[in-house]
Protein backbone atom coordinates (compact mmCIF):
# COMPACT_ATOMS: atom_id res chain seq x y z
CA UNK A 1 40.18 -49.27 -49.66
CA UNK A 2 42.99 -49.37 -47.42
CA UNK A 3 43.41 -45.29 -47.07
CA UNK A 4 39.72 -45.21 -46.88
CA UNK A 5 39.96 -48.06 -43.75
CA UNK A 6 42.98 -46.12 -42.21
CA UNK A 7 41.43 -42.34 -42.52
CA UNK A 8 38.39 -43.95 -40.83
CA UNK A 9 40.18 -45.38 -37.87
CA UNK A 10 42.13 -42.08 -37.53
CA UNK A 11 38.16 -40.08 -37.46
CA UNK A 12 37.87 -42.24 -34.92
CA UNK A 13 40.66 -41.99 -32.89
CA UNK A 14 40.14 -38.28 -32.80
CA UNK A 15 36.49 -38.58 -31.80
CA UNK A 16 37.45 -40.63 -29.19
CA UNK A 17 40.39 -38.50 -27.71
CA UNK A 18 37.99 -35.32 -27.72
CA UNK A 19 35.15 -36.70 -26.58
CA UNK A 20 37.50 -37.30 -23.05
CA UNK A 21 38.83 -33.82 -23.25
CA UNK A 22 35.34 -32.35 -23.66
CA UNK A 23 33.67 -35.16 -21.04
CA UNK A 24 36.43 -33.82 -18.53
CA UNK A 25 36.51 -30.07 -19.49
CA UNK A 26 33.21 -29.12 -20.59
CA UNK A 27 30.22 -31.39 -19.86
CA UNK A 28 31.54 -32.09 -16.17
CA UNK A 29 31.21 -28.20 -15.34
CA UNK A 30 28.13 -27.69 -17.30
CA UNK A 31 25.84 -30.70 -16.25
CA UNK A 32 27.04 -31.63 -12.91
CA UNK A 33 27.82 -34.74 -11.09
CA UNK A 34 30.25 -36.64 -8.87
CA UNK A 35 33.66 -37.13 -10.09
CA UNK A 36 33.99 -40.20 -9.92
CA UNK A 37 30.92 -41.09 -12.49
CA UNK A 38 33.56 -38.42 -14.79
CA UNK A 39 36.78 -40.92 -14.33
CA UNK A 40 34.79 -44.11 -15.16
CA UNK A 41 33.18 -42.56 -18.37
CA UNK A 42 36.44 -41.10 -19.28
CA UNK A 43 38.42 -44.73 -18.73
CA UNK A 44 36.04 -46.23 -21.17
CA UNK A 45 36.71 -43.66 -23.55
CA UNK A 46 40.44 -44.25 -23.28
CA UNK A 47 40.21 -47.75 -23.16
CA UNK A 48 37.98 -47.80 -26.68
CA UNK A 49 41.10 -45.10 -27.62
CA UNK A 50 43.90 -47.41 -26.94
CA UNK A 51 42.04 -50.50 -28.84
CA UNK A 52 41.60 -48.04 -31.88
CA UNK A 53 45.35 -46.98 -31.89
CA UNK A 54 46.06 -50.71 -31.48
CA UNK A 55 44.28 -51.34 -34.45
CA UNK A 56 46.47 -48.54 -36.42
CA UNK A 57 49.18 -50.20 -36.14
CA UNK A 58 48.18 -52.80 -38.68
CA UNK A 59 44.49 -52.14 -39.80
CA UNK A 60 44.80 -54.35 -42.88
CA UNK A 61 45.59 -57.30 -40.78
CA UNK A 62 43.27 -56.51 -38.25
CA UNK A 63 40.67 -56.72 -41.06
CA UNK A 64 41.79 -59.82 -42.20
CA UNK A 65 42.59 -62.36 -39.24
CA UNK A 66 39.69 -63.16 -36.90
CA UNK A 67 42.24 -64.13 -34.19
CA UNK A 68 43.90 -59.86 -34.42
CA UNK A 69 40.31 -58.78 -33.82
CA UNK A 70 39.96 -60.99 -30.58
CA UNK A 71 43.28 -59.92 -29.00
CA UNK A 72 41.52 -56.30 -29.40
CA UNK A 73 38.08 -57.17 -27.93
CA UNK A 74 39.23 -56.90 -24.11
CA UNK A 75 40.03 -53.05 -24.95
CA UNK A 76 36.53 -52.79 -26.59
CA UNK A 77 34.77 -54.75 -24.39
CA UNK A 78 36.15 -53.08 -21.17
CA UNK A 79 35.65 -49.44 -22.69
CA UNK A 80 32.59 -50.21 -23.79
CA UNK A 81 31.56 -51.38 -20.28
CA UNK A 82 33.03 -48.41 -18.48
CA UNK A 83 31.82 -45.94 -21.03
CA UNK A 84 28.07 -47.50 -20.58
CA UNK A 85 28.48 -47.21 -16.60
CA UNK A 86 30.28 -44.52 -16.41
CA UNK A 87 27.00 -42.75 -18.54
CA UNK A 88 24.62 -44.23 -16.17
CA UNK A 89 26.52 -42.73 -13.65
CA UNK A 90 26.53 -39.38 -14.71
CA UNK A 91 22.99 -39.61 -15.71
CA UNK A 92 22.34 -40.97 -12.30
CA UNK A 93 23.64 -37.75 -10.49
CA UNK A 94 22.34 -35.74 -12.93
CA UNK A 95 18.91 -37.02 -11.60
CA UNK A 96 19.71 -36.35 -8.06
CA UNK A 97 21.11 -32.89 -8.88
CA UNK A 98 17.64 -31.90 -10.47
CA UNK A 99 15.92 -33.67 -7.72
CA UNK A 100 18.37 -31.46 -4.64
CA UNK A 101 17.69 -28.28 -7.02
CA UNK A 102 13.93 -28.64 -7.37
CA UNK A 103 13.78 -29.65 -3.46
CA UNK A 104 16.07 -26.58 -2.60
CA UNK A 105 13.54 -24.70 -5.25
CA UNK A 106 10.39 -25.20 -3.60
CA UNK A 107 12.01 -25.27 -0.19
CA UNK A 108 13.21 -21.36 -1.19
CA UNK A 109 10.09 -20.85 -2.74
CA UNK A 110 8.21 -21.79 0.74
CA UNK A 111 9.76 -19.43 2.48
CA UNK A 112 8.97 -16.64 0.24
CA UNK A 113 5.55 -17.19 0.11
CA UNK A 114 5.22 -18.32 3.37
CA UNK A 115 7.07 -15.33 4.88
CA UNK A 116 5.03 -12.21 6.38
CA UNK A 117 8.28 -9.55 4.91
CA UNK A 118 7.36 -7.88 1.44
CA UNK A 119 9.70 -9.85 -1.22
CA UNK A 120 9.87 -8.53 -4.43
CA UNK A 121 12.48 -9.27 -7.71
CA UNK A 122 13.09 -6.69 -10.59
CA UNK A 123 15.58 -7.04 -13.81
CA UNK A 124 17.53 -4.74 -13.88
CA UNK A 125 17.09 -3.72 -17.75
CA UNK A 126 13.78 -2.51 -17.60
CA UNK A 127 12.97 -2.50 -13.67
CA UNK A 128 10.03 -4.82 -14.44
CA UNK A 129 8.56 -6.74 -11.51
CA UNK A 130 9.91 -10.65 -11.65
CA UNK A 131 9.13 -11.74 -7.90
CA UNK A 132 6.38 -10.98 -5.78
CA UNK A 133 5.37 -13.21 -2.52
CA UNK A 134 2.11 -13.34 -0.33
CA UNK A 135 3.73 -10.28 1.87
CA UNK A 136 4.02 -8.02 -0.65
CA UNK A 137 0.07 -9.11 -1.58
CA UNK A 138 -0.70 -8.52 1.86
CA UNK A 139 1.24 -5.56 1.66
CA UNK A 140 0.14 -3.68 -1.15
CA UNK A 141 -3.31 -4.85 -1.68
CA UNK A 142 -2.19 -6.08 -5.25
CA UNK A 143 -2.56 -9.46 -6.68
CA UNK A 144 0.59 -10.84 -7.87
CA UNK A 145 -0.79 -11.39 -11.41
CA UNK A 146 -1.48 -7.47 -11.62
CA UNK A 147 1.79 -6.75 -11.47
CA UNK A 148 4.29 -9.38 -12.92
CA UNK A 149 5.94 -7.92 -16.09
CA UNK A 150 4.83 -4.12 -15.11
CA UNK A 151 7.92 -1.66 -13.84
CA UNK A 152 8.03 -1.35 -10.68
CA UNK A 153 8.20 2.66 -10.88
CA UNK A 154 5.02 2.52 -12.42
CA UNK A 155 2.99 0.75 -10.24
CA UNK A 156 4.11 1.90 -7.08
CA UNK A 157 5.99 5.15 -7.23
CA UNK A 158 4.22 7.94 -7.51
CA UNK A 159 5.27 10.29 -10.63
CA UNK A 160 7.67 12.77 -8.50
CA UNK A 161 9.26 9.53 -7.22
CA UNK A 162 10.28 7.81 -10.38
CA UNK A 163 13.48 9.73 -11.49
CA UNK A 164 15.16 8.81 -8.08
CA UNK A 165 14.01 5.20 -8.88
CA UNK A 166 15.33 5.10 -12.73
CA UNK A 167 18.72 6.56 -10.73
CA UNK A 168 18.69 3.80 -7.93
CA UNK A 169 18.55 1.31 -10.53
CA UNK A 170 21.24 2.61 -13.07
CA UNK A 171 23.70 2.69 -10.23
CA UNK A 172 22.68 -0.91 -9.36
CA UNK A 173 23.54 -2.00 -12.99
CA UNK A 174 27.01 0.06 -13.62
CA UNK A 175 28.19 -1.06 -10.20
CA UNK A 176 28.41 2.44 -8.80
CA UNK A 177 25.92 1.12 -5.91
CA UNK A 178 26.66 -1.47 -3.66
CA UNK A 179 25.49 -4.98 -4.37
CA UNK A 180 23.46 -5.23 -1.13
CA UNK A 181 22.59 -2.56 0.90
CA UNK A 182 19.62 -0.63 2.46
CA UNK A 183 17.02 1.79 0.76
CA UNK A 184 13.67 3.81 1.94
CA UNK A 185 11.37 5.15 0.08
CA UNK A 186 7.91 5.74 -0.01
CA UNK A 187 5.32 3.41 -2.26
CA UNK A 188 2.01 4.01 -3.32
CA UNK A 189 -0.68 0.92 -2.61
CA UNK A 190 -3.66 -0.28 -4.59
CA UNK A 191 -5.65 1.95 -1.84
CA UNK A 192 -3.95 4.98 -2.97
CA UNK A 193 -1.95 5.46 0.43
CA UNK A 194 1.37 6.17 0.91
CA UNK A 195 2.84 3.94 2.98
CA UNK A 196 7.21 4.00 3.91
CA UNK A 197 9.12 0.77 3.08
CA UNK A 198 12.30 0.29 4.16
CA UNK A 199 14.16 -2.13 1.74
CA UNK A 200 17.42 -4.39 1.96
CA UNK A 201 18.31 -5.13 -1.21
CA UNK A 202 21.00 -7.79 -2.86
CA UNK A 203 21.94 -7.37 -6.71
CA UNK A 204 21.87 -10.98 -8.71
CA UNK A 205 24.46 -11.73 -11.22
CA UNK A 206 24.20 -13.78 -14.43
CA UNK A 207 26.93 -16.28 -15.23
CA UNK A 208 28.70 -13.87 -17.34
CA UNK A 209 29.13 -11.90 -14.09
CA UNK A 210 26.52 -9.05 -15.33
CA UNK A 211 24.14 -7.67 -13.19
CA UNK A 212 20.89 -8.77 -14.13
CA UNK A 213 18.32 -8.82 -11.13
CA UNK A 214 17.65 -7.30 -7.70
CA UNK A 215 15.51 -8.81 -5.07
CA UNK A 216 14.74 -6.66 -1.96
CA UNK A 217 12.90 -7.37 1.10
CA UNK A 218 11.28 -4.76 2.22
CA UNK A 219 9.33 -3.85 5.89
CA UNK A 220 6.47 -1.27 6.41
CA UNK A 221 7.96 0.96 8.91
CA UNK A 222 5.22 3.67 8.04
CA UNK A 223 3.75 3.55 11.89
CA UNK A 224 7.25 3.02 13.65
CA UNK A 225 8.16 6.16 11.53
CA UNK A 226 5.63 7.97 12.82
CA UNK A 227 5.67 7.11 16.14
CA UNK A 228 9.47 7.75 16.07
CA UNK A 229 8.21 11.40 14.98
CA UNK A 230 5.98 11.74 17.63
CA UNK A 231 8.08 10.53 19.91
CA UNK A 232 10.69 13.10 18.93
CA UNK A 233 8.20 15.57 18.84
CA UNK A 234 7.45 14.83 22.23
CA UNK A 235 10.95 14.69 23.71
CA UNK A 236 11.25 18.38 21.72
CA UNK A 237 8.19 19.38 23.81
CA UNK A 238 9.69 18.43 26.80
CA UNK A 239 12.74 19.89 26.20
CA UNK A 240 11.02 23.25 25.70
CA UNK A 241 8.77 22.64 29.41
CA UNK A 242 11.80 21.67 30.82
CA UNK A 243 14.11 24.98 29.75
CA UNK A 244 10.24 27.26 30.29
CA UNK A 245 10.17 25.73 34.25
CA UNK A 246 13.67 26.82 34.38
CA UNK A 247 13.44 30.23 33.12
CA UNK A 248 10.19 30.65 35.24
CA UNK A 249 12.14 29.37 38.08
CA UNK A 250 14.58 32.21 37.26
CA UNK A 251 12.80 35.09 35.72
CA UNK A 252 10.51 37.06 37.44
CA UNK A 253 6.92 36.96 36.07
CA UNK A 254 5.88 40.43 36.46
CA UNK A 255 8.90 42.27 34.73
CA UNK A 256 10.80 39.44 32.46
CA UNK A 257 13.96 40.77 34.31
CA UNK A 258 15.85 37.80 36.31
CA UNK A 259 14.71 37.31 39.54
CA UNK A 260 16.48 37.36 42.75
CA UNK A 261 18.02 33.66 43.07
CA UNK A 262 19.36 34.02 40.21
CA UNK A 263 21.12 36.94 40.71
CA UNK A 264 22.78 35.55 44.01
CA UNK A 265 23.82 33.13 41.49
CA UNK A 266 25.47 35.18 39.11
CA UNK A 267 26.79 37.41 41.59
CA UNK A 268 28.97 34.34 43.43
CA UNK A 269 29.87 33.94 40.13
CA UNK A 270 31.10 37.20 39.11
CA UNK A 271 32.81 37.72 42.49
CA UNK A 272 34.94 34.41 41.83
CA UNK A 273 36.08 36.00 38.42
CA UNK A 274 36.98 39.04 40.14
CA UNK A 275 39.42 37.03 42.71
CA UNK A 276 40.81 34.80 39.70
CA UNK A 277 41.06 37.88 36.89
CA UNK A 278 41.88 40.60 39.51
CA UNK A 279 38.71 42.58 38.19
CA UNK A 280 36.89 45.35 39.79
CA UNK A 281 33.07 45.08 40.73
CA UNK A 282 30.49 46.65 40.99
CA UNK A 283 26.77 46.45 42.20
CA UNK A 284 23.89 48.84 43.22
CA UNK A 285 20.52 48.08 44.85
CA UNK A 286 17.58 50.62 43.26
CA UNK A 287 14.10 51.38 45.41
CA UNK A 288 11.70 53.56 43.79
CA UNK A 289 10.92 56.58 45.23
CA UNK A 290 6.98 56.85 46.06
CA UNK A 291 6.24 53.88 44.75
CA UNK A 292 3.28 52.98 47.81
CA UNK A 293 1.92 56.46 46.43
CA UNK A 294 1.41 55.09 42.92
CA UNK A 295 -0.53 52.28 44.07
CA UNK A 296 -2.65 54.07 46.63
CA UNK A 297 -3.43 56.82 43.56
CA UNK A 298 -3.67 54.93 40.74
CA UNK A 299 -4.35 51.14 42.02
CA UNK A 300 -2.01 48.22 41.62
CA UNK A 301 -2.34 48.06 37.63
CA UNK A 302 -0.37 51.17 37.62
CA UNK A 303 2.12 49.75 40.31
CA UNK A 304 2.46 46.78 38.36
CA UNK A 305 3.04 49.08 35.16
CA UNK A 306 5.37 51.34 36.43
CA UNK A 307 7.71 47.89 37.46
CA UNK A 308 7.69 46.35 33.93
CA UNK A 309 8.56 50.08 32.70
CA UNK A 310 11.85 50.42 34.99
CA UNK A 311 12.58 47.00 33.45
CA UNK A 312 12.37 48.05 30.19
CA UNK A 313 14.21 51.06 30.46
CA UNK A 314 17.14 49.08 32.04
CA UNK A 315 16.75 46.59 29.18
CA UNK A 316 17.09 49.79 26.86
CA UNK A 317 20.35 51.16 28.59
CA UNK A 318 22.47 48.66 30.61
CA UNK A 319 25.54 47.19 28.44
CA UNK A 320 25.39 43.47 26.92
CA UNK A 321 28.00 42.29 30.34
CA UNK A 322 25.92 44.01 32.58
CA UNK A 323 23.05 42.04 34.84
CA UNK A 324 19.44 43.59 36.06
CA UNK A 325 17.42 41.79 38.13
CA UNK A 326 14.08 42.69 40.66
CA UNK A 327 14.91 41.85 44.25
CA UNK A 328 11.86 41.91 45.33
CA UNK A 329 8.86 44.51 45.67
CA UNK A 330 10.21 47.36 44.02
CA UNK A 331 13.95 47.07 44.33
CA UNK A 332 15.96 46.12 41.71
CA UNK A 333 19.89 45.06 41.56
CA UNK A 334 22.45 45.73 39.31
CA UNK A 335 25.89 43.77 38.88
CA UNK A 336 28.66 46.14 36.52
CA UNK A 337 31.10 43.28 35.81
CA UNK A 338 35.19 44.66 35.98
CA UNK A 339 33.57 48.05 36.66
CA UNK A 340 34.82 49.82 39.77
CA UNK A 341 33.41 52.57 41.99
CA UNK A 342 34.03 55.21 39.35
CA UNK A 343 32.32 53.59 36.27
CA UNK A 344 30.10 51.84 38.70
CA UNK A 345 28.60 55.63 39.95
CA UNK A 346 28.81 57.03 36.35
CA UNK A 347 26.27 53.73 34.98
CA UNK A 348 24.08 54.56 38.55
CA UNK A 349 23.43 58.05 37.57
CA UNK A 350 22.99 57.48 33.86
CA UNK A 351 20.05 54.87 35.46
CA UNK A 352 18.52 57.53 38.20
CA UNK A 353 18.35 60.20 34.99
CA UNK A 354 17.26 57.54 32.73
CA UNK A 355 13.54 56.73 35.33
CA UNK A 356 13.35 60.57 36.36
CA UNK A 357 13.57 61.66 32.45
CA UNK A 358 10.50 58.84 31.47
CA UNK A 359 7.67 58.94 33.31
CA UNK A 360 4.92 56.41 33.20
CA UNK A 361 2.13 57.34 31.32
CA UNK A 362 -0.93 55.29 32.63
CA UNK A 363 -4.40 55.64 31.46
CA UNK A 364 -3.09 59.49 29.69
CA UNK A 365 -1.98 60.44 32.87
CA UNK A 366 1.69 61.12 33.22
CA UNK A 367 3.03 59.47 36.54
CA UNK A 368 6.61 60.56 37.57
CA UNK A 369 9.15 57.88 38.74
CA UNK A 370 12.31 58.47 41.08
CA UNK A 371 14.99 56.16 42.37
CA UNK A 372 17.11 55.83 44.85
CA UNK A 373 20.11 53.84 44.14
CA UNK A 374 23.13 52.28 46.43
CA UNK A 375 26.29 51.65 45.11
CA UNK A 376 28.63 49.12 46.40
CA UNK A 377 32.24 48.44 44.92
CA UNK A 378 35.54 46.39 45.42
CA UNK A 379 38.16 47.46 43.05
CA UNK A 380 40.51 45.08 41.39
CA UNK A 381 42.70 43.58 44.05
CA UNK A 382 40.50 43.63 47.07
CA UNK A 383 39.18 40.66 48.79
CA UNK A 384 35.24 41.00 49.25
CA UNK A 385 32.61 38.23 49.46
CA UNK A 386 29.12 38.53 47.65
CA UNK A 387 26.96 39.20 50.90
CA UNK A 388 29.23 41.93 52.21
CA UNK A 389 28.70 43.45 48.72
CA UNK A 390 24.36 43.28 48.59
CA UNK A 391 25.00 44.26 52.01
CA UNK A 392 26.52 47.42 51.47
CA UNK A 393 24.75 48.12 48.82
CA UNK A 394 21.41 47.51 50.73
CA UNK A 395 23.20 50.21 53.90
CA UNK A 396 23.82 53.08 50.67
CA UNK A 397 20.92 52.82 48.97
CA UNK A 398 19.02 53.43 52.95
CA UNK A 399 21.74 56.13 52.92
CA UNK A 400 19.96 57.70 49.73
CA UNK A 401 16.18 57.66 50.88
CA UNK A 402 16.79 59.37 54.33
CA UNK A 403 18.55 62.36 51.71
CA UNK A 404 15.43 62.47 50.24
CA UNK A 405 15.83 59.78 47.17
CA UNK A 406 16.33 60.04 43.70
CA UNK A 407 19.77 60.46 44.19
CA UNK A 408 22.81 57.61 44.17
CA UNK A 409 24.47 57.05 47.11
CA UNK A 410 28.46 55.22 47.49
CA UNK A 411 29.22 52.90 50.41
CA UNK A 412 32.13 53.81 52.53
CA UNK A 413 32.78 57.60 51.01
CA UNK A 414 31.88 60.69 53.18
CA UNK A 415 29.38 62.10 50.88
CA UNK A 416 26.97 60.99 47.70
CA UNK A 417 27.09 61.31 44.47
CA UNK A 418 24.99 64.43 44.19
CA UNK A 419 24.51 66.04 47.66
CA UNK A 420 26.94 66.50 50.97
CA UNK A 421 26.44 63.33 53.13
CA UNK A 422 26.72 62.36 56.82
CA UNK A 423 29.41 59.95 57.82
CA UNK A 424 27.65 58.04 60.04
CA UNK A 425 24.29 58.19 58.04
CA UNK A 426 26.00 55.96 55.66
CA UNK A 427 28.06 53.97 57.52
């Protein structure tokens, strides 16, 4: 009787002393509370475990004398009066913890029915559909009891679509994604129509630290989209107007070649590289020989012909650095970048053989073309400025018609590049 009375005490004293490790280490982090409710609880505990060791120290005695048992009953009485309030108290916040959870629940829960963005939850394991508010209802034209429990890939993706899905979602789950992030993709709505939602997505953990559920909110930026595209489109289209007024502003209509603005333009240019580089250059103004003839005989169609074919047989012969342009009626300029007089000539007559060897051929009829060309140079070195240059050109090319034409004439040299020439006739 007495081991049995002494093994019981000791049952107890061990029941006692874990119950206020596991009230302290366990229960506190699993149910909640204040701390305080914890510290009274545990007191009574102790108190009920210092009245039990108490009671070890003699328990046979204790059994036996009424007046052992009341010098223990403060210890009991106290513990057991802590231990009851300190329970009430726990239980107490307990209550209010449920109570602030379920107000926080349905306060959440408000907003995401309440709120006019498309919020949907999936787990993770299967991608099945876990949340779905009034948006997404709006949304998708889907009831929310159509598609709780149903993947998500299935009900909106259409079939090309699902892979990328089933890949989105793995990488959620490993942790090879980032937990929240953005996402668009197209979805498929109980109408049938594709519509774009852009997503911002956050991954849920469980308390194991495994990811277990996404929730994304998603937008409908289908029309914003669009009118982004057409927008774009637009600016594109303007960009193209823009850069046709400028090459109509530049190029001349008739023959494609530039026209003669431009090639004031290019020729400043050119004669600025010549001063920096120390470059020869060299340019020629070309009339056609005859050309009032053509019209008068064959109308202005043929006129008009005969331009664009000069054009194109410049087109076919100048080099990549050289620069043909109509001045205006039928005269034409030419700019030979770092080309002097003698390269300038040899291009000018290559040109004059090029028109007189092609004739137009208009209607069957084989219309011969001449030119008269004026060559103007300043050789590397030489200070020249661009008038003086169309100038002189425009004075040897005059020089060339009153020899009869179809022939190239130099400024400044006592005789052409084909026949004998008058000093003064050219200046």
């Amino acid at each position: 009787m007495d081991g049995w009375f002494t093994y019981e005490h000791l049952w107890r004293v061990g029941t006692l002393a874990s119950a206020v490790l596991v009230i302290l280490l366990i229960v506190r982090r699993k149910v909640g509370g204040k701390g305080s409710s914890y510290y009274v609880l545990s007191g009574g505990l102790i108190l009920l475990l210092v009245g039990e060791l108490l009671r070890l120290d003699d328990p046979l005695l204790s059994a036996r004398k009424l007046g052992d048992i009341l010098a223990y009953l403060p210890a009991y009485s106290g513990g057991y009066l802590l231990t009851f309030v300190g329970f009430l108290s726990v239980v107490r916040d307990v209550r209010r913890g449920q109570n602030a959870l379920r107000s926080e629940r349905d306060f959440i829960r408000g907003i995401i029915e309440t709120n006019e963005v498309l919020i949907m939850g999936l787990d993770l394991e299967h991608g099945r559909i876990i949340i779905f508010n009034k948006g997404a209802e709006r949304i998708t034209g889907y009831r929310r009891q159509e598609v709780l429990g149903r993947p998500y890939r299935e009900v909106f993706l259409a079939p090309e679509d699902r892979p990328e899905a089933v890949r989105v979602r793995e990488g959620m789950r490993s942790g090879r994604l980032r937990e929240v992030g953005v996402h668009e993709h197209h979805v498929i709505i109980k109408s049938g129509e594709r519509r774009l939602i852009s997503w911002t997505y956050t991954v849920c953990h469980e308390e194991s630290g495994r990811q277990a559920h996404v929730v994304g909110f998603g937008h409908d930026v289908t029309e914003q989209r669009q009118m982004q595209q057409r927008l774009e489109k637009a600016k594109a289209d303007l960009e193209r107007a823009n850069q046709e007024l400028d090459r109509l502003a530049s190029t001349d209509y008739l023959t494609g070649l530039i026209n003669r603005r431009l090639a004031e333009t290019l020729l400043d240019r050119e004669v600025v590289r010549m001063r920096r580089q120390r470059t020869a250059l060299g340019v020629i103004l070309m009339d056609l020989d005859g050309f009032k003839a053509v019209n008068d005989t064959h109308g202005h169609e043929a006129g008009d012909a005969a331009l664009k074919h000069v054009a194109r047989l410049l087109g076919r012969r100048l080099r990549a650095t050289d620069v043909a342009a109509r001045y205006g009626g039928d005269e034409f300029f030419l700019i030979f970048a770092q080309t002097g007089a003698a390269g300038a000539a040899s291009l000018a007559e290559v040109v004059r053989d090029l028109i007189e060897k092609n004739p137009l051929v208009w209607q069957g009829t084989q219309v011969p073309l001449a030119a008269s060309l004026g060559l103007a140079a300043c050789e590397a070195g030489e200070f020249v400025v661009a008038e003086d240059l169309v100038r002189r050109a425009d004075e040897a090319m005059y020089c060339a018609k009153r020899l009869g034409g179809n022939r190239v004439a130099t400024w400044g040299c006592q005789e052409p590049a084909e026949a004998p020439l008058d000093e003064a006739a050219c200046g």
